[in-house]
Protein backbone atom coordinates (compact mmCIF):
# COMPACT_ATOMS: atom_id res chain seq x y z
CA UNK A 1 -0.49 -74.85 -15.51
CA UNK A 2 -2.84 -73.21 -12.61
CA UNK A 3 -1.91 -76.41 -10.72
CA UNK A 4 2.02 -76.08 -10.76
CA UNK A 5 1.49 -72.45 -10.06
CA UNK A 6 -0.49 -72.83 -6.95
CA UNK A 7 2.03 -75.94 -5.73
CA UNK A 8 4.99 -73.72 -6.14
CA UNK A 9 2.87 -70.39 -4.52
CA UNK A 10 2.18 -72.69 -1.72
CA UNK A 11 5.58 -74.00 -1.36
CA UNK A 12 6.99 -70.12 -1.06
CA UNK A 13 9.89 -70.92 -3.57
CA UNK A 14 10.10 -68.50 -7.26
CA UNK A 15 11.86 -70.11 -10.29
CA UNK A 16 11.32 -73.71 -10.06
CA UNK A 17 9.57 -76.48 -11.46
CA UNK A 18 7.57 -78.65 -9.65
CA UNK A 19 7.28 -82.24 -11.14
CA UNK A 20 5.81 -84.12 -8.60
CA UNK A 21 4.66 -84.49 -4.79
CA UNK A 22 4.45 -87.42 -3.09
CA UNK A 23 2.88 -88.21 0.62
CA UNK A 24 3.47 -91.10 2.54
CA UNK A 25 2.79 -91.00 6.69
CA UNK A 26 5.32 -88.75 7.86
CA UNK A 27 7.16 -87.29 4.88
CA UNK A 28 6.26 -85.04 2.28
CA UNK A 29 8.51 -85.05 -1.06
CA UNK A 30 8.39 -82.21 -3.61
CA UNK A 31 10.28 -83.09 -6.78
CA UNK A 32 11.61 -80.09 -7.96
CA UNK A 33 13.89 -78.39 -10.99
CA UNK A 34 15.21 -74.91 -11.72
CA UNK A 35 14.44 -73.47 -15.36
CA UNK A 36 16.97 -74.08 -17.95
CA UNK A 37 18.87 -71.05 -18.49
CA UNK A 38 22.57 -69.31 -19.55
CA UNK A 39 24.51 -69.28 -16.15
CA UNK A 40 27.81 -68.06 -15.88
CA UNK A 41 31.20 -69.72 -15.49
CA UNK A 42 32.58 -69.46 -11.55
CA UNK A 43 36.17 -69.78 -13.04
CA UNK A 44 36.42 -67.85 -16.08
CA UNK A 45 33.16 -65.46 -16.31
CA UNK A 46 32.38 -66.87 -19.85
CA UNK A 47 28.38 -67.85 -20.51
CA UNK A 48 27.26 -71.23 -20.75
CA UNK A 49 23.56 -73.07 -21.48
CA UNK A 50 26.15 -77.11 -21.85
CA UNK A 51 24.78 -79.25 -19.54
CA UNK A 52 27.16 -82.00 -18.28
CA UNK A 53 24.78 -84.19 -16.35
CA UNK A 54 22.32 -84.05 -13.94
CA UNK A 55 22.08 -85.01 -10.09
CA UNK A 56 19.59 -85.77 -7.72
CA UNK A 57 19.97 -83.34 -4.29
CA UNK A 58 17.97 -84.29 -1.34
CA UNK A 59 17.33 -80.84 0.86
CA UNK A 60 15.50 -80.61 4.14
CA UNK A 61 13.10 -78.12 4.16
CA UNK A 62 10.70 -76.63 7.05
CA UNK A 63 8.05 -78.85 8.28
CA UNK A 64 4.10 -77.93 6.43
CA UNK A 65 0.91 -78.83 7.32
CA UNK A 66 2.39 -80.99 10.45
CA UNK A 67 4.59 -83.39 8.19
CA UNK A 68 8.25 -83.42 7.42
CA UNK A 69 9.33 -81.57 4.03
CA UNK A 70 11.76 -82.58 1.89
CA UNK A 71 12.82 -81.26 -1.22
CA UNK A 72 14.32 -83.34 -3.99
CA UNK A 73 16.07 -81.56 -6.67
CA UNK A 74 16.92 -82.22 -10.03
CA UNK A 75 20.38 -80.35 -9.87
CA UNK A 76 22.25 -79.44 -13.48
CA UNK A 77 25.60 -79.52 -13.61
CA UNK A 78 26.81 -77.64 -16.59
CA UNK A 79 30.29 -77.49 -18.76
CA UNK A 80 32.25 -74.53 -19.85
CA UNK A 81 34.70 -74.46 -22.60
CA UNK A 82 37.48 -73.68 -20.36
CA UNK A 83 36.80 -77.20 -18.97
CA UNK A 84 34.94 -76.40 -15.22
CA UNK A 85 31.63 -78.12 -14.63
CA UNK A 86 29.67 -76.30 -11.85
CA UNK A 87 26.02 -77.10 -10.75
CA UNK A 88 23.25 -74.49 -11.37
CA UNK A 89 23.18 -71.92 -8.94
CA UNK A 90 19.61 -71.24 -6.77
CA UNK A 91 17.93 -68.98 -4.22
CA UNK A 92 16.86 -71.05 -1.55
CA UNK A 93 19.91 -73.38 -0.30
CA UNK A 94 23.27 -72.33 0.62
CA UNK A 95 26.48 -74.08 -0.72
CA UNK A 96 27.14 -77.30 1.02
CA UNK A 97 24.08 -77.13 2.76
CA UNK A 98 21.22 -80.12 2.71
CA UNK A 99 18.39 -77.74 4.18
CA UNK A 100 17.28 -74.89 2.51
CA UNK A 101 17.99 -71.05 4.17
CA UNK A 102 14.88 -70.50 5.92
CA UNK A 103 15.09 -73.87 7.36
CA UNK A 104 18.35 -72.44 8.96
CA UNK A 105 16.66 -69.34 9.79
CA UNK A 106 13.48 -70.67 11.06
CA UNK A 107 16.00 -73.07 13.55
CA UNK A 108 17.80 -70.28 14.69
CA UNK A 109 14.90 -68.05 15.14
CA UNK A 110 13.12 -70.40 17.41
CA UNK A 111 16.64 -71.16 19.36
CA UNK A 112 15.66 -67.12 20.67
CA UNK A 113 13.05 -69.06 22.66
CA UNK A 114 13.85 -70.83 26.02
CA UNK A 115 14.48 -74.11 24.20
CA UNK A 116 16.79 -76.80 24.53
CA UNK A 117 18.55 -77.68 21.47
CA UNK A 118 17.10 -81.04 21.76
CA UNK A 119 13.21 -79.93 21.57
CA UNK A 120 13.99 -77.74 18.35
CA UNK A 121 16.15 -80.04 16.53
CA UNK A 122 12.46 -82.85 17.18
CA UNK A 123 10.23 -80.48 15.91
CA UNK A 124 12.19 -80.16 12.74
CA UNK A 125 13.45 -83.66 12.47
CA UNK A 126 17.40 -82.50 13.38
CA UNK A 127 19.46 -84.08 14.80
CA UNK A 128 20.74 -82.10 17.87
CA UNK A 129 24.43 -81.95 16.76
CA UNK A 130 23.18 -80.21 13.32
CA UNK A 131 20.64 -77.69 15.26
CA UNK A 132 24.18 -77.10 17.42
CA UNK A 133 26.52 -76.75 14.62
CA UNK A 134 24.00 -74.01 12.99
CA UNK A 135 23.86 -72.36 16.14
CA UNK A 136 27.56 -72.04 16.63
CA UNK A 137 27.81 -69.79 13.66
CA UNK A 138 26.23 -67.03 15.41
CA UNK A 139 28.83 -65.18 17.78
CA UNK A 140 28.31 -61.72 19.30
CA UNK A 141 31.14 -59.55 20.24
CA UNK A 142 31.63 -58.16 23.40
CA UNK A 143 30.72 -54.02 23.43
CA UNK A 144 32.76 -51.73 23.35
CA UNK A 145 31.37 -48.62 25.66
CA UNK A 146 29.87 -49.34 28.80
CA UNK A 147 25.79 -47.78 29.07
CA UNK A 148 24.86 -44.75 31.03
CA UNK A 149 23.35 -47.30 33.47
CA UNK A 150 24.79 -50.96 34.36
CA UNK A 151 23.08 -53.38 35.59
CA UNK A 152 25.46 -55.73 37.55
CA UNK A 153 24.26 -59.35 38.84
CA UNK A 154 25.02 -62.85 38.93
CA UNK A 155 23.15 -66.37 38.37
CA UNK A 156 24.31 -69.95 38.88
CA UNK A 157 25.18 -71.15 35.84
CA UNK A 158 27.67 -73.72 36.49
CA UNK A 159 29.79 -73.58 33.22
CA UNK A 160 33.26 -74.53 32.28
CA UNK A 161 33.99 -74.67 36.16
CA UNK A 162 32.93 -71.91 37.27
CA UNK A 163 30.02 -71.96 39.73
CA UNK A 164 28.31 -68.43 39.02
CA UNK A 165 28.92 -66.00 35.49
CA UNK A 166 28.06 -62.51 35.70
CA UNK A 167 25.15 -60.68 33.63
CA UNK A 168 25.55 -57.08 32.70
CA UNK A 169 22.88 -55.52 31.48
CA UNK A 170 21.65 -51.89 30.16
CA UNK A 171 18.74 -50.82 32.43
CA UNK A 172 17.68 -48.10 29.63
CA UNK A 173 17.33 -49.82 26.29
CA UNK A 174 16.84 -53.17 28.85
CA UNK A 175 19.21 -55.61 27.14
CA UNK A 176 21.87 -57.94 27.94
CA UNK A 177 25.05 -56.48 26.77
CA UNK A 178 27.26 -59.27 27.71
CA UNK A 179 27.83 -62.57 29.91
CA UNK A 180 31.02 -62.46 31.94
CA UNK A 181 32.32 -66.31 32.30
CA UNK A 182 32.81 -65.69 36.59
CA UNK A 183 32.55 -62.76 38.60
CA UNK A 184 35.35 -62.62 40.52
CA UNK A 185 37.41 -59.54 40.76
CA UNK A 186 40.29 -60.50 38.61
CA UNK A 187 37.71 -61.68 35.87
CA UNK A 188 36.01 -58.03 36.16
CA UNK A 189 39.20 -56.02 36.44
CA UNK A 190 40.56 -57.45 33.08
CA UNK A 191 37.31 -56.74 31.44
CA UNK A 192 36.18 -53.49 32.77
CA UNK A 193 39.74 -51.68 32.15
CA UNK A 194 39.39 -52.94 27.91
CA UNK A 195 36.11 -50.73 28.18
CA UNK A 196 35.09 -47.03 27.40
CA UNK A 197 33.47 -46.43 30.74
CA UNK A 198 33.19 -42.35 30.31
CA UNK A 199 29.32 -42.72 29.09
CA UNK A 200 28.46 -44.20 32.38
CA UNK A 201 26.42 -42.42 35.06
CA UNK A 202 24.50 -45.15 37.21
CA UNK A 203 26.22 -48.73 38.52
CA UNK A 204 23.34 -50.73 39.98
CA UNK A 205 24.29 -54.11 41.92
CA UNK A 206 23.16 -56.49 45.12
CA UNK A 207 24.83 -56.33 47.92
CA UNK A 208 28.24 -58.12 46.69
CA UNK A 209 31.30 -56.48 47.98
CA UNK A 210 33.00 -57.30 44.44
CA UNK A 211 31.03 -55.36 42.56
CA UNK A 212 31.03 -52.20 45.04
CA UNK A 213 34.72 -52.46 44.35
CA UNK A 214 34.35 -52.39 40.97
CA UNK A 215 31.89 -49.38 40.95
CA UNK A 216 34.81 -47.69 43.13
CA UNK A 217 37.81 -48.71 41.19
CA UNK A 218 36.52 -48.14 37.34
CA UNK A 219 33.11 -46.04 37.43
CA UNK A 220 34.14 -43.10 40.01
CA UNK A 221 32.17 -40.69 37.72
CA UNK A 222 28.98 -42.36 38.19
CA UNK A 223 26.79 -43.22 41.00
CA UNK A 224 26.55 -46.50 43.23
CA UNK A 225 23.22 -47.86 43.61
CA UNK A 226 22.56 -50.83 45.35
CA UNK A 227 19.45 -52.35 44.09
CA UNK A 228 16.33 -51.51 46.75
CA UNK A 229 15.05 -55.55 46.67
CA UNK A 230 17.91 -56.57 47.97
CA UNK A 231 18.60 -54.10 51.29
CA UNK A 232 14.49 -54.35 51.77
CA UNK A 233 14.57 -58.01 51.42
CA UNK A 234 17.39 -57.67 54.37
CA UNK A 235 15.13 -56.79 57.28
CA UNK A 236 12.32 -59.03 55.82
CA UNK A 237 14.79 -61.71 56.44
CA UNK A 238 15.55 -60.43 60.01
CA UNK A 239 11.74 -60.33 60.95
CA UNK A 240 11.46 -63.91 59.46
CA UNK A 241 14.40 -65.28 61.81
CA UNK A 242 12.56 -64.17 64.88
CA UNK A 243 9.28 -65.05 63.78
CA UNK A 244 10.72 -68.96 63.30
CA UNK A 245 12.61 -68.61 66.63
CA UNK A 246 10.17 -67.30 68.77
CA UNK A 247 7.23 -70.08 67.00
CA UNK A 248 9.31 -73.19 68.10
CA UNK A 249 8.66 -72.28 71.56
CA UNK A 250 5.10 -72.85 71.14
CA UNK A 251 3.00 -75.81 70.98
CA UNK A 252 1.97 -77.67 67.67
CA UNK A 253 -0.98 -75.95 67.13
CA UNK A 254 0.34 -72.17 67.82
CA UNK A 255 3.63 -72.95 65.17
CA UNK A 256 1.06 -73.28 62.71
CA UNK A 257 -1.21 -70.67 63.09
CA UNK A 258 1.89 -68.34 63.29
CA UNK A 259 3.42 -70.13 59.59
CA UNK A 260 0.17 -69.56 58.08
CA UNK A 261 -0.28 -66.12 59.66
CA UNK A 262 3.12 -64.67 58.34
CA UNK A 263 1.83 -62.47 55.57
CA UNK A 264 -0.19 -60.97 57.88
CA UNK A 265 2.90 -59.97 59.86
CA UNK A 266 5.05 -59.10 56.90
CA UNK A 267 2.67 -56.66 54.99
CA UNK A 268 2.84 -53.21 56.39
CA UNK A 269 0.05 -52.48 59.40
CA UNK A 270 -1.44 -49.34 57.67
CA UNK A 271 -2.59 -51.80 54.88
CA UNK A 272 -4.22 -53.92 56.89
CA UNK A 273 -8.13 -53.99 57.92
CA UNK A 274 -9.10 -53.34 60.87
CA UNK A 275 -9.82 -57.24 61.89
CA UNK A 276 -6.36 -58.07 59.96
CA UNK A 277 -4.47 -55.17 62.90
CA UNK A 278 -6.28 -56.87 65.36
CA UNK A 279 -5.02 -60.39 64.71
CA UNK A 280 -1.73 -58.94 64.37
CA UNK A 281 -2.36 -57.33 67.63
CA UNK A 282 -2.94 -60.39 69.36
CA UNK A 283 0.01 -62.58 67.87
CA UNK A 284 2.48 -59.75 69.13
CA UNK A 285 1.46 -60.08 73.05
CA UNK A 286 2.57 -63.50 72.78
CA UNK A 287 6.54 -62.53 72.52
CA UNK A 288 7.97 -59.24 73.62
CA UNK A 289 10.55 -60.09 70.74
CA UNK A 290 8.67 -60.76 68.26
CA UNK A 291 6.74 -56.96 68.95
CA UNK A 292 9.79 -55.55 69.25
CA UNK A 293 10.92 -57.44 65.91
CA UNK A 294 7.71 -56.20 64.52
CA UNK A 295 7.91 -52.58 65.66
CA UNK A 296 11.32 -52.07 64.14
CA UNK A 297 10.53 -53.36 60.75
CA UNK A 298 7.46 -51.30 60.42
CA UNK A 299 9.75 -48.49 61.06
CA UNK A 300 11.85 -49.88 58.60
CA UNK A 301 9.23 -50.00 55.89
CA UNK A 302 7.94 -46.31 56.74
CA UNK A 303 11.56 -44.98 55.77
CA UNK A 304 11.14 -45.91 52.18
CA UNK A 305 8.26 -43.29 52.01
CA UNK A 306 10.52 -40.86 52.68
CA UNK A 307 10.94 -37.74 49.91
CA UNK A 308 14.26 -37.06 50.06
CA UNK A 309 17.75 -38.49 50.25
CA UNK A 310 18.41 -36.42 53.52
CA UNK A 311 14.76 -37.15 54.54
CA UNK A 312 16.09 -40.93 54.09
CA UNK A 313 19.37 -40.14 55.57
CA UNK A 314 18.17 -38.88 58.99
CA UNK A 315 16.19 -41.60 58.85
CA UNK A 316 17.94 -44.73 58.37
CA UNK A 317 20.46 -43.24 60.79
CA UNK A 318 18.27 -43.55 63.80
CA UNK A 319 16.88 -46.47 62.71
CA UNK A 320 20.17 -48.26 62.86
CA UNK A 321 20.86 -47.07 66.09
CA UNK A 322 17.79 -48.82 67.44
CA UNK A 323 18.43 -51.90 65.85
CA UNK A 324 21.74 -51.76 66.86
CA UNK A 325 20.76 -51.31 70.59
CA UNK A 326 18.07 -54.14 70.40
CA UNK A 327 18.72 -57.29 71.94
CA UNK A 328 17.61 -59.22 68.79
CA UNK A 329 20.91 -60.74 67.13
CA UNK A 330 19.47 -60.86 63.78
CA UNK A 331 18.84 -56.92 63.94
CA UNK A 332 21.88 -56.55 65.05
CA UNK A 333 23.32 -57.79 62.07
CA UNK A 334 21.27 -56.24 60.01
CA UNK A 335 21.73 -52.51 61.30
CA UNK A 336 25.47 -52.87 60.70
CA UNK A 337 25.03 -54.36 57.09
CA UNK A 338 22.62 -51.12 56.82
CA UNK A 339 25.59 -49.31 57.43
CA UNK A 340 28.36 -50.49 55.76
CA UNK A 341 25.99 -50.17 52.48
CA UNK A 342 24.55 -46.69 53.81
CA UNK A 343 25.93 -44.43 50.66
CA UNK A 344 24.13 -47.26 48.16
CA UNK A 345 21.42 -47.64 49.99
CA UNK A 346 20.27 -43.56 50.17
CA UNK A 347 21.10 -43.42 46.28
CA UNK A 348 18.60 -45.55 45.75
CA UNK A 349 16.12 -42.90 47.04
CA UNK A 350 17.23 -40.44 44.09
CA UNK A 351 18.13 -43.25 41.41
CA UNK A 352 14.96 -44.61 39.51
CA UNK A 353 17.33 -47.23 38.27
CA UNK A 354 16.70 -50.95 39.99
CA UNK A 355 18.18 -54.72 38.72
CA UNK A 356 14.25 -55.78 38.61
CA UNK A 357 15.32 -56.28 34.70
CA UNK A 358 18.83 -57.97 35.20
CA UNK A 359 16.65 -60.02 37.81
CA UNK A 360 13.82 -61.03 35.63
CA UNK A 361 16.70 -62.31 32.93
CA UNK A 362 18.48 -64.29 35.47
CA UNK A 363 15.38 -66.51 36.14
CA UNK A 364 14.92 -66.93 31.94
CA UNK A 365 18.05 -67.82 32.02
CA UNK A 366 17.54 -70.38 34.75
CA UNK A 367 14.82 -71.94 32.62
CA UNK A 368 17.18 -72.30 29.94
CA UNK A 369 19.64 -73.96 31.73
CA UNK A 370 16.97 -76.54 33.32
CA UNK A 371 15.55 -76.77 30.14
CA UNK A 372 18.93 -78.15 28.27
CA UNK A 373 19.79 -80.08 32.06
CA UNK A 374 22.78 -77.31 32.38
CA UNK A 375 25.78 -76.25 29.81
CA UNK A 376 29.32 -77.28 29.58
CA UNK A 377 30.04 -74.87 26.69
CA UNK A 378 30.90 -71.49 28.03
CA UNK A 379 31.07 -69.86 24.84
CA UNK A 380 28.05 -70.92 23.56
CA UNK A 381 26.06 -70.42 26.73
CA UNK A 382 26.91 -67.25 26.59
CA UNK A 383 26.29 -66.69 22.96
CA UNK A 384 22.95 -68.61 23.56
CA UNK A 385 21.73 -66.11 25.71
CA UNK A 386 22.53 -63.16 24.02
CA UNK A 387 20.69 -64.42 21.23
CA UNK A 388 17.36 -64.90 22.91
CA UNK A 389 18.01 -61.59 24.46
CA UNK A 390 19.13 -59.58 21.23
């Protein structure tokens, strides 16, 4: 009797008998029954112990002790005077189901991981369309009220035609609230006008002009940020398209000191030591461009210790200007992409809101798609990654 208790304590499962278990290399069979008992008619409520035969029920159950699990059930059927026969009712599988409940949860838990469908459905001994067919039974519906601060962003996703969907994201609870199927402007007008957009205070984006629009056109009560990495990340990549100019004029050996020297020139002179300033110092009398390069991105970088959004203001004004009057073309461009996105840009200084969340989901989601070699299903990418971000 201690035996049969401890088999069914270890198999988790309350009101059944366990008749046998069997091992072979990969499989592990429990024989299993429920306990006689009264159960009541699904048609006409009336109480019956008349059994009308009995059937044998293979169930899949979660994998123990590194082998497959299956359950084999002696299933009752019973017979009620009113003429139904039913089978016994239990706990632990679902009508119509061959797997038992916390198989299904268990497989839909570990589908919040960055899994393909594929890997899961192996583990459990699945097949792929059955881990997929669980799966699509989970849906989440789009929100109704927008946060009091939206994270805006895209990621190449590739799905049902569309090269890039759009992520929004609440940068205070940091979750995904939804996954837009494109972001182009028709796609976001239709979707942002459905919403209750009164709660929000903060739009944070890149530099896209779509989504400026957006922040203009449906969320003119709260305030456009655009996201610091990516204006920073804008003069970085001005410096960087000197520094590869100006090194192809120089011999073999000099191209590669300068490529393996470039975080010395990127990283701000004031944190350098003193021998580190002094190498710097040295690669700069090479090219009066790439000093003056040099010179006006350490400017650059000193702005974002300014206090203040007029501090910032009076700043990044002049430092446009001198940009704009350098002879460097990629400066050039830069200053006047600096100002078409000045009014972003300086909220940024006041805003402790950045997409550093939205950005760090866009690369799990990346590693979901390369995991599952991309999805066709737009509906269930999209439910996909709500899940393992819910």
């Amino acid at each position: 009797m201690s035996s049969t208790y401890d088999t069914e304590k270890l198999l988790g499962l309350q009101d059944v008998i366990v008749n046998n278990v069997e091992r072979d290399a990969e499989t592990c069979r429990v024989y299993l029954e429920m306990p006689r008992k009264e159960v009541c008619c699904p048609c006409c409520g009336t109480m019956t112990k008349t059994i009308h035969d009995y059937r044998i029920q293979r169930i899949k159950d979660i994998s123990s002790f590194g082998e497959n699990t299956q359950i084999i059930l002696r299933k009752r059927r019973y017979r009620c005077s009113c003429g139904k026969r039913f089978a016994e009712p239990n706990a632990f599988v679902s009508r119509y189901y061959r797997m038992t409940k916390r198989l299904v949860d268990y497989v839909l838990d570990k589908l919040r991981e960055v899994r393909s469908y594929t890997s899961v459905a192996q583990d459990e001994n699945l097949s792929v369309s059955t881990v997929i067919r669980l799966f699509d039974y989970i849906h989440y519906p789009s929100i109704r009220e927008m946060p009091k601060a939206l994270g805006i962003d895209e990621f190449k996703g590739n799905t049902d035609g569309d090269k890039y969907q759009c992520i929004l994201t609440d940068l205070d609870s940091r979750r995904v609230i939804d996954i837009l199927p494109t972001r182009y402007t028709h796609a976001l007008c239709t979707y942002f006008k459905q919403k209750d957009r009164s709660q929000s205070l903060f739009f944070v984006s890149d530099m896209y002009r779509n989504y400026a629009e957006m922040a203009n056109t449906y969320f003119k009560n709260a305030t456009y940020v655009v996201d610091k990495y990516h204006w920073i990340r804008q003069v970085i990549w001005a410096f960087e398209a000197v520094r590869k100019e100006v090194q192809k004029q120089f011999s073999k050996s000099h191209r590669i000191y300068f490529k393996h020297s470039k975080g010395l020139l990127l990283k701000r002179f004031d944190f350098l030591t003193d021998e580190q300033k002094q190498q710097v110092l040295v690669m700069l009398d090479v090219s009066a461009t790439l000093s003056t390069a040099y010179f006006l991105k350490e400017a650059f970088l000193k702005i974002l210790d300014s206090q203040s959004r007029e501090a910032a203001k009076a700043a990044m004004i002049e430092w446009v200007q001198d940009a704009a009057d350098s002879d460097i073309p990629a400066f050039k461009t830069c200053a006047k992409t600096m100002q078409n996105w000045l009014p972003g840009i300086l909220n940024s200084f006041t805003c402790s809101y950045t997409n550093g969340f939205t950005e760090g989901c866009n690369n799990k989601i990346k590693v979901l798609k390369r995991n599952a070699y991309g999805y066709r299903n737009g509906i269930r990418f999209r439910n996909r990654i709500l899940h393992i971000f819910s």
